[in-house]
N, C-alpha and C. Protein backbone atom coordinates (compact mmCIF):
# COMPACT_ATOMS: atom_id res chain seq x y z
N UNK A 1 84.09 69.52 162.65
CA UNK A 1 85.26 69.94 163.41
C UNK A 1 85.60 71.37 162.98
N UNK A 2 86.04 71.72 163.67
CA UNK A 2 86.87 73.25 163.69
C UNK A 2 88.09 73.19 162.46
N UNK A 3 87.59 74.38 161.37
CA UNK A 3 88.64 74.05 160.77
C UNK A 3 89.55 75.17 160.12
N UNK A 4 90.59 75.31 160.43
CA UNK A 4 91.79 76.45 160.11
C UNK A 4 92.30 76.41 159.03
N UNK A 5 92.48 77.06 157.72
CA UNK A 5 93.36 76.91 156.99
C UNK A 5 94.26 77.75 156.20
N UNK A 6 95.45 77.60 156.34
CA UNK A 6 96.76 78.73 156.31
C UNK A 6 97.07 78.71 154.93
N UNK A 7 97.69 79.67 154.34
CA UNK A 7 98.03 79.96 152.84
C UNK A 7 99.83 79.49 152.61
N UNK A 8 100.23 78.62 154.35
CA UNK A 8 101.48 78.55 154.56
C UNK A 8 101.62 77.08 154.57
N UNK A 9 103.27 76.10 154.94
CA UNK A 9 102.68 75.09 155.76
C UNK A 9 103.63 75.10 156.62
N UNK A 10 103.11 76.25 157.36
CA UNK A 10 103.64 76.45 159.12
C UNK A 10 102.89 76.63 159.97
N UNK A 11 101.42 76.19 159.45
CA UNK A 11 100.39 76.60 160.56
C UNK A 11 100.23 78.25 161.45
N UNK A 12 101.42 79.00 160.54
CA UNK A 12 101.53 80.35 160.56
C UNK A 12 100.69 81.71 160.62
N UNK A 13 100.63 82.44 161.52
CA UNK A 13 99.70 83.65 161.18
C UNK A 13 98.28 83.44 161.70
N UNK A 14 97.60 84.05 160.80
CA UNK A 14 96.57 84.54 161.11
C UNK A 14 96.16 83.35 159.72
N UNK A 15 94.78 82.59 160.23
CA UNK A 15 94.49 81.45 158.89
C UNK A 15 93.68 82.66 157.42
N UNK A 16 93.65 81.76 157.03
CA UNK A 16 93.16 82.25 155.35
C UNK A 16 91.48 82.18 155.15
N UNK A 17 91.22 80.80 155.92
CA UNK A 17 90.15 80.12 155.81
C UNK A 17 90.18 79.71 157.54
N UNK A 18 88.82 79.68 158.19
CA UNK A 18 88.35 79.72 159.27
C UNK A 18 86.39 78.68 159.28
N UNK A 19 86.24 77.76 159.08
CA UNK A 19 85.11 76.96 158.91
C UNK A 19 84.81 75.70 159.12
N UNK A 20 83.77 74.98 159.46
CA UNK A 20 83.74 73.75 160.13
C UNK A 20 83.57 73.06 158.76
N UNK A 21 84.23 71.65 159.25
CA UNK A 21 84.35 70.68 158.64
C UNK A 21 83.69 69.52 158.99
N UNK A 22 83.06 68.87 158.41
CA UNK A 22 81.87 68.16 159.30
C UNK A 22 82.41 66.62 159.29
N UNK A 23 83.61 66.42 158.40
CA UNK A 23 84.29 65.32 158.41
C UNK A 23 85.74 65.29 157.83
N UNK A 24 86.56 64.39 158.01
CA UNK A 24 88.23 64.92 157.14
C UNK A 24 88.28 63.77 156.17
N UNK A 25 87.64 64.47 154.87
CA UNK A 25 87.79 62.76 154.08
C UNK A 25 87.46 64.00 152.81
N UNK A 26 88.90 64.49 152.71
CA UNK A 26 89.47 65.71 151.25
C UNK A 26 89.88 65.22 150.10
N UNK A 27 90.14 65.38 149.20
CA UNK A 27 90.95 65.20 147.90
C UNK A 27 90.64 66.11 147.01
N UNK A 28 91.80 67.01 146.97
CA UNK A 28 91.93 68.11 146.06
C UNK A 28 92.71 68.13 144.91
N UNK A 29 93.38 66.75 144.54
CA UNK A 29 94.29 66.33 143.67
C UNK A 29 95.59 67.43 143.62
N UNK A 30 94.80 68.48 141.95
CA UNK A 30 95.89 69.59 142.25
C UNK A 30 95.65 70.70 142.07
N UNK A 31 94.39 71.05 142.60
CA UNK A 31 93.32 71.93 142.93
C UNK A 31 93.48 72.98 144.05
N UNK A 32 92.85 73.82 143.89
CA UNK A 32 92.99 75.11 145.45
C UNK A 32 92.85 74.30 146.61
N UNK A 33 93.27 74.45 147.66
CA UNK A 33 92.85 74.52 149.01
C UNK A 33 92.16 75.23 149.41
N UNK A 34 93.07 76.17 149.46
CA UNK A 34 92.07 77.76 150.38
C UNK A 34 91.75 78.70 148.95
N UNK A 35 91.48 79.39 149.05
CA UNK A 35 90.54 80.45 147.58
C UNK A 35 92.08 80.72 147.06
N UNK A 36 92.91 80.82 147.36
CA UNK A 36 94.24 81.05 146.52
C UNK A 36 95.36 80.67 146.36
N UNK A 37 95.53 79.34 146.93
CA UNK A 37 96.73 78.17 147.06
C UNK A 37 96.67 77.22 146.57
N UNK A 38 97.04 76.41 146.21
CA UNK A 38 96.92 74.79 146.21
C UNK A 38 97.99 73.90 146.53
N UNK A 39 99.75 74.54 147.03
CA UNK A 39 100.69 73.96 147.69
C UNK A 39 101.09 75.04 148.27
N UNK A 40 101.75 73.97 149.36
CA UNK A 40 102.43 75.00 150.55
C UNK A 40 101.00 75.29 151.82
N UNK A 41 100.35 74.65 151.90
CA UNK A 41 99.29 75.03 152.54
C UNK A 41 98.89 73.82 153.92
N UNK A 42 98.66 74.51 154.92
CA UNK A 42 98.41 73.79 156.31
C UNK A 42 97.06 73.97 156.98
N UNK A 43 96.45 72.68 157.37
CA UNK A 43 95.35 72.73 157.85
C UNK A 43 95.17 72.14 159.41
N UNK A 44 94.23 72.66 160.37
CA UNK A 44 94.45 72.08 161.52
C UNK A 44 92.86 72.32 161.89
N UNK A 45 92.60 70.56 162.15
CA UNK A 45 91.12 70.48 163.02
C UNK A 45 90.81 70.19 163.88
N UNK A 46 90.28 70.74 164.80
CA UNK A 46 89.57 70.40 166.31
C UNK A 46 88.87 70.34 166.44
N UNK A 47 88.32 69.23 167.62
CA UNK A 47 87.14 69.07 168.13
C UNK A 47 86.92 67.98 168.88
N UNK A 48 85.72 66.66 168.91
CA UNK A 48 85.88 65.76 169.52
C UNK A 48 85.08 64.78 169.05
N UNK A 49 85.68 63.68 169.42
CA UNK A 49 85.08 62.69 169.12
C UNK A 49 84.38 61.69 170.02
N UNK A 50 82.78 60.95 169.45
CA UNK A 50 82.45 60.91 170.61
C UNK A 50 81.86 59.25 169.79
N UNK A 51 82.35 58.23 170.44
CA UNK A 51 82.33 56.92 170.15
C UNK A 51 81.25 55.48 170.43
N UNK A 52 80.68 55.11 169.12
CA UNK A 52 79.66 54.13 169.07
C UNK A 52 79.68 53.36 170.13
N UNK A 53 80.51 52.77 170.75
CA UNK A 53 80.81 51.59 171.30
C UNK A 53 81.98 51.91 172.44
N UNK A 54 81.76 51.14 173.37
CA UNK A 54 82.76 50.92 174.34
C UNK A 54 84.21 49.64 174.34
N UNK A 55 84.99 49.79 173.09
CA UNK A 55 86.22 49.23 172.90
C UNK A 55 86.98 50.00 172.21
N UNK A 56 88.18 49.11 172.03
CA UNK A 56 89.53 49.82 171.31
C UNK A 56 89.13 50.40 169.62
N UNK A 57 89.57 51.14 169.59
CA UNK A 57 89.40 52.44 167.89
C UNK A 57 90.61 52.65 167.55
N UNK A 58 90.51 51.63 166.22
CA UNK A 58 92.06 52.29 165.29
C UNK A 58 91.39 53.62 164.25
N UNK A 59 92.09 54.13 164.70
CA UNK A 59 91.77 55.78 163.60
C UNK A 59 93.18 55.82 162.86
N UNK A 60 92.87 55.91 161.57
CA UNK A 60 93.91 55.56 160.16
C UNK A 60 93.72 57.12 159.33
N UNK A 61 94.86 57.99 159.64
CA UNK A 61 95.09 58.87 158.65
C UNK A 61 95.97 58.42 157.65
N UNK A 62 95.05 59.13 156.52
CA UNK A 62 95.52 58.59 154.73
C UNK A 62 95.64 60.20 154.37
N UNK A 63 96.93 60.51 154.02
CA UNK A 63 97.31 61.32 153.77
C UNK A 63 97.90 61.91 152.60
N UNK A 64 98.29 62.71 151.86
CA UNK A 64 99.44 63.11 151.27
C UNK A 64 99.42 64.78 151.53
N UNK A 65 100.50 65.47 152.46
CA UNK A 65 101.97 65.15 152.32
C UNK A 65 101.94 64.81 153.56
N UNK A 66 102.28 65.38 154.98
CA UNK A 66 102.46 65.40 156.05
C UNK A 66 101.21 65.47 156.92
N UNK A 67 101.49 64.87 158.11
CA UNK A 67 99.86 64.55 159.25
C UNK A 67 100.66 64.32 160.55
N UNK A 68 99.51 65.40 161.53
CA UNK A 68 99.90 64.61 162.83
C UNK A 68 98.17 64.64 163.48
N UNK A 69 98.36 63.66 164.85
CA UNK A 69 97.27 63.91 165.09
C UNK A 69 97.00 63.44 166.67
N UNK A 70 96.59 64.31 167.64
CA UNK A 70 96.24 64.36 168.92
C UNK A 70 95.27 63.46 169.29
N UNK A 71 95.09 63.26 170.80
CA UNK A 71 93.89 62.35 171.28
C UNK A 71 94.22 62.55 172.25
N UNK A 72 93.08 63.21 172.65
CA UNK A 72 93.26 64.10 174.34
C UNK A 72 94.51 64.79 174.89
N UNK A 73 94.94 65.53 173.74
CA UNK A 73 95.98 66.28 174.13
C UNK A 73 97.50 65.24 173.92
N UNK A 74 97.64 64.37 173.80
CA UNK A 74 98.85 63.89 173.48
C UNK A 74 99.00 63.14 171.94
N UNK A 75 100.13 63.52 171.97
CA UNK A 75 100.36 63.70 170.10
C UNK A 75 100.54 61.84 170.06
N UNK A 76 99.27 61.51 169.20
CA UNK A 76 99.23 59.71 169.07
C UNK A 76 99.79 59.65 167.63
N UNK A 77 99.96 60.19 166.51
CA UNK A 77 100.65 60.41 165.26
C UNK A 77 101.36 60.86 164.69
N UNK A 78 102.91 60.84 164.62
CA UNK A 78 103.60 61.88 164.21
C UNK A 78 104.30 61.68 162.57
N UNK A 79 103.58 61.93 161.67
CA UNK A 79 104.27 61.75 160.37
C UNK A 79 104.48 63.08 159.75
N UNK A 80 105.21 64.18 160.50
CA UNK A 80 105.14 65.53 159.75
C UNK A 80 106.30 65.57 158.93
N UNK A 81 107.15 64.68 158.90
CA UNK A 81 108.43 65.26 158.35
C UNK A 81 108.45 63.76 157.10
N UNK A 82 107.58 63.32 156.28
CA UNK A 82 107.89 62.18 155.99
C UNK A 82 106.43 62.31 154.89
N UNK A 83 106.36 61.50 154.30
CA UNK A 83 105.03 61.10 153.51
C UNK A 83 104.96 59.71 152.77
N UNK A 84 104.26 59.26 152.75
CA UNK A 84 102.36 59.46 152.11
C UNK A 84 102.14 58.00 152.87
N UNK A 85 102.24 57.27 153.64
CA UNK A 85 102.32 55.78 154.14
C UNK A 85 101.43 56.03 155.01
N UNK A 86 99.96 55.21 154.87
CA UNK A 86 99.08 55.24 155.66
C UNK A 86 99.43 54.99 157.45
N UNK A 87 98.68 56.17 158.28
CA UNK A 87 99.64 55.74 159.84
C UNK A 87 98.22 55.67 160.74
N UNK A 88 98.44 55.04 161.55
CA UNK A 88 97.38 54.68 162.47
C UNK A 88 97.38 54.49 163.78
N UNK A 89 96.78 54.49 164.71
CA UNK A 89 96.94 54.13 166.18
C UNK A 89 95.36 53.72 166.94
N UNK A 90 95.62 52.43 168.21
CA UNK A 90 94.44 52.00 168.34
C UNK A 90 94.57 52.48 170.20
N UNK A 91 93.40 53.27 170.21
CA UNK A 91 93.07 53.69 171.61
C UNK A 91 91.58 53.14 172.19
N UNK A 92 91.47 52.79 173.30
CA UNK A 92 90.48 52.20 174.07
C UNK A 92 89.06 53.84 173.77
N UNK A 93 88.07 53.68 173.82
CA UNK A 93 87.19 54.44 173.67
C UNK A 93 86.02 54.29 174.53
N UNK A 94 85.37 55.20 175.43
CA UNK A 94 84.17 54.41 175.85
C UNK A 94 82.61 55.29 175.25
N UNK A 95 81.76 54.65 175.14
CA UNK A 95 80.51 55.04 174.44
C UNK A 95 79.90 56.07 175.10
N UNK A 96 79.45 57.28 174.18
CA UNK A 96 79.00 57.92 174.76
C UNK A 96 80.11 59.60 175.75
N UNK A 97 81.25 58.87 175.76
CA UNK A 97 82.20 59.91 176.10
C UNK A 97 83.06 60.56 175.07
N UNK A 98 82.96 61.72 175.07
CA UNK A 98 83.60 62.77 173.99
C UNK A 98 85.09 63.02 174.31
N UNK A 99 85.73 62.67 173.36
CA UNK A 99 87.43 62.45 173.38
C UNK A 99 88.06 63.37 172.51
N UNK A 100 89.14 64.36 172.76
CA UNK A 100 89.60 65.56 172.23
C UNK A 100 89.75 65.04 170.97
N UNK A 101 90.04 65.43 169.76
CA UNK A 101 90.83 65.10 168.53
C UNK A 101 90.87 66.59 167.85
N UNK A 102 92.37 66.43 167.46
CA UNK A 102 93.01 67.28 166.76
C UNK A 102 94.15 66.93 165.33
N UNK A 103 93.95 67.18 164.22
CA UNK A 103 94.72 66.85 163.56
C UNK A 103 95.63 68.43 162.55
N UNK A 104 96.54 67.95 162.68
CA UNK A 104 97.33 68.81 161.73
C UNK A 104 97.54 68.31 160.13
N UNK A 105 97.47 68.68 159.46
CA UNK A 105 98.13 68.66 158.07
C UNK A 105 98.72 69.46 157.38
N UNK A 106 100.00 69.27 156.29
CA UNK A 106 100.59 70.52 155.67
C UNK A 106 100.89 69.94 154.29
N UNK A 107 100.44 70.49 153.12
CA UNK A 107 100.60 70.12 152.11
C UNK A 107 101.65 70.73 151.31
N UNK A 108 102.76 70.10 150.76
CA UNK A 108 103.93 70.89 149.59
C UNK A 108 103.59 71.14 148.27
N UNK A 109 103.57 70.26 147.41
CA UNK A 109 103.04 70.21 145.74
C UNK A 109 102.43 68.93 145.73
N UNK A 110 102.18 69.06 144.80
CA UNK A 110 101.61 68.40 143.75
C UNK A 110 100.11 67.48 144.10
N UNK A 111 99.76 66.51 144.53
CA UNK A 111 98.73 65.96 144.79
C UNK A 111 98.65 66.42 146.22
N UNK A 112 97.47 65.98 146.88
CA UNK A 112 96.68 66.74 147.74
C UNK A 112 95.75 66.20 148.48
N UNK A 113 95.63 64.93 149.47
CA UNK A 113 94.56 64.34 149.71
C UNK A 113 94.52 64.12 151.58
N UNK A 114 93.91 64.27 152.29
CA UNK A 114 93.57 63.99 153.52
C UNK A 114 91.86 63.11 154.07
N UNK A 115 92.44 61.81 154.70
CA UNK A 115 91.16 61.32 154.94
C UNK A 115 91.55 60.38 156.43
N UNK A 116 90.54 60.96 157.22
CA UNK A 116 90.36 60.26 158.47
C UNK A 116 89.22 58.82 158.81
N UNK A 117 89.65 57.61 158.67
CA UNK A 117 89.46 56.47 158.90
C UNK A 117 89.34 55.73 160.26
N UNK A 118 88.14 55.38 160.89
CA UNK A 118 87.96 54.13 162.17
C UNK A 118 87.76 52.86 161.56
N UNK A 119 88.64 52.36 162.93
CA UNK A 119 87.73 50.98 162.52
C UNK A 119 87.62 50.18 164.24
N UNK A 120 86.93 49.39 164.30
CA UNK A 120 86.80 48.40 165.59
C UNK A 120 86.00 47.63 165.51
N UNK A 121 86.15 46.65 166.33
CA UNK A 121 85.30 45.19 166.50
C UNK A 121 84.03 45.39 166.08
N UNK A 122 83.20 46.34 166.27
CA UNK A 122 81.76 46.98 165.66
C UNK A 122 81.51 47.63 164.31
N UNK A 123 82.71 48.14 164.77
CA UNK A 123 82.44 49.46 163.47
C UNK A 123 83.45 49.27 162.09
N UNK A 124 83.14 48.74 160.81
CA UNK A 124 84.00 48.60 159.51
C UNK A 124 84.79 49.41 159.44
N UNK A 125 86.03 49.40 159.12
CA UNK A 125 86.63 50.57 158.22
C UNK A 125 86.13 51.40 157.91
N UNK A 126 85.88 52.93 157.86
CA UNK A 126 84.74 53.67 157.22
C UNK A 126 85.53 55.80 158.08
N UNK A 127 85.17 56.58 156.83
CA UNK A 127 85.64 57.73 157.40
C UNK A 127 84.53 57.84 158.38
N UNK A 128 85.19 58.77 159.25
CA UNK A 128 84.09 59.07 160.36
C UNK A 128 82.85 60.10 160.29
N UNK A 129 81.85 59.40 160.45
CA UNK A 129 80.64 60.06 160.06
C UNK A 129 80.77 61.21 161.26
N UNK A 130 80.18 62.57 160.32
CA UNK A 130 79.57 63.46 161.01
C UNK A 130 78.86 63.35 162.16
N UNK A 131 78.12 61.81 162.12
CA UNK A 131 76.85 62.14 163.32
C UNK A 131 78.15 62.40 164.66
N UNK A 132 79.41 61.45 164.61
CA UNK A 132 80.21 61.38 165.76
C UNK A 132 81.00 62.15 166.31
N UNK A 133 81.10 63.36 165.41
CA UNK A 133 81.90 64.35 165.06
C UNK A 133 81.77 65.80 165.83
N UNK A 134 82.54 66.45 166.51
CA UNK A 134 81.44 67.54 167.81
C UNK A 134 82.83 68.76 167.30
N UNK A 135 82.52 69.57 167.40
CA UNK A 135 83.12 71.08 167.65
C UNK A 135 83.44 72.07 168.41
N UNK A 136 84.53 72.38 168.57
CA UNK A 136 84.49 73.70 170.05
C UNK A 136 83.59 74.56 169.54
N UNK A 137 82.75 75.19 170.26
CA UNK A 137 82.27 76.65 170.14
C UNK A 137 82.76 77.72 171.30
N UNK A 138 83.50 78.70 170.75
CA UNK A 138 84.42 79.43 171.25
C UNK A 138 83.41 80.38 172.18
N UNK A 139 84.16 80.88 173.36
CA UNK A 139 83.48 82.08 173.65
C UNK A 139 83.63 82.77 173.59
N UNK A 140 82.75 84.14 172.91
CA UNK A 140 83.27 85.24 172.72
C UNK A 140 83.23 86.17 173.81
N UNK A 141 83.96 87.23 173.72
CA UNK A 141 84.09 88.13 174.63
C UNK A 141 85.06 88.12 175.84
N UNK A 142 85.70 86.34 176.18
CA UNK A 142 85.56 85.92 177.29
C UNK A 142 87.63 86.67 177.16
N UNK A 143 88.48 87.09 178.35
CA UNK A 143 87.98 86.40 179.83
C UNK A 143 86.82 87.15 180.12
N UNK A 144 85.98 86.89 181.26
CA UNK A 144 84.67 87.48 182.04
C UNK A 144 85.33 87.78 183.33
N UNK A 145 84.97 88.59 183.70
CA UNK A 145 85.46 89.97 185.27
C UNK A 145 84.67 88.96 185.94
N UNK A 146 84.84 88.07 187.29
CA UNK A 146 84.21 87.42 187.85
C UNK A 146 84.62 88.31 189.32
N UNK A 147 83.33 88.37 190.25
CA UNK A 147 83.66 88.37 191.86
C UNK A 147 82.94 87.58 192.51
N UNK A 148 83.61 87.26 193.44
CA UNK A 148 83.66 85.82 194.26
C UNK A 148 82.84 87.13 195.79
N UNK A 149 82.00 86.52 196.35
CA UNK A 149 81.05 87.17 197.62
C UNK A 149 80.96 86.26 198.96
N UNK A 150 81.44 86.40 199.68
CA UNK A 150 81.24 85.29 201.10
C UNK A 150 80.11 85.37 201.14
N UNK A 151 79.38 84.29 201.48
CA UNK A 151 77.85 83.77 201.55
C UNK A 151 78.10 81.83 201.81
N UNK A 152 76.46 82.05 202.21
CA UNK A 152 76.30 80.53 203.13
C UNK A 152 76.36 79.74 201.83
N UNK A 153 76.68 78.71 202.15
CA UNK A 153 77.16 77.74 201.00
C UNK A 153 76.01 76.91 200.79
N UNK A 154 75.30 76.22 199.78
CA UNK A 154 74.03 75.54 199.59
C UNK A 154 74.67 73.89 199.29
N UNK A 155 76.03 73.61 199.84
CA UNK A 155 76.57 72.33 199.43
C UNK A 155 75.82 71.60 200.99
């Protein structure tokens, strides 16, 4: 996943750290985050998720301090103002189709841990493997100067 990380925890500015994350299953106890923080610091990952099986997926963020977390654009987790109580939500999934996911995190002091958890009728409890795991790749350069030409249509 796409991964941002701020020297703030306002998801503020311009990030510190800019690099993919190939899964969210952290523990930094009370260790750096980014090359020069280790509290006060916010992380945010995107990308998508793309699912074993065609049924319902509880995805379980285990956190400390604060977490939220998207699924196709609507906010399915909201624990930003609160901590450390494992939170979860179960959405229908179908196999083979790639589903937005985005998570926020913001860390204050002292301990330091973020880990993203599935589970379903198929699949154990278990962080989510990389293989399932997909990334935006941005375009550069873009917008692109497009012109549109009347011509015979090949539909």
């Amino acid at each position: 996943m796409l991964a941002e990380y701020w020297n703030n925890a306002f998801l503020d500015g311009v990030p510190a750290i800019t690099r993919l994350d190939f899964k969210v299953d952290f523990d930094w106890g009370l260790g750096l985050i980014t090359n020069e923080v280790a509290d006060f610091v916010s992380i945010r990952w995107s990308g998508k998720v793309r699912a074993p099986a065609t049924e319902d997926f509880t995805f379980i963020l285990h956190a400390d301090d604060a977490v939220r977390m998207w699924i196709n654009e609507v906010l399915m987790i909201d624990r930003w103002d609160s901590c450390c109580e494992d939170v979860a939500v179960t959405v229908p999934l179908t196999m083979g189709t790639y589903t937005d996911l985005r998570i926020e995190y913001k860390e204050y002091q002292e301990q330091a841990y973020v880990k993203l958890y599935w589970t379903s009728q198929s699949v154990p409890k278990q962080i989510i493997s990389p293989v399932y795991l997909y990334y935006p790749n941005r375009v550069a350069l873009s917008p692109y100067n497009v012109e549109i030409k009347k011509g015979p249509s090949i539909a």
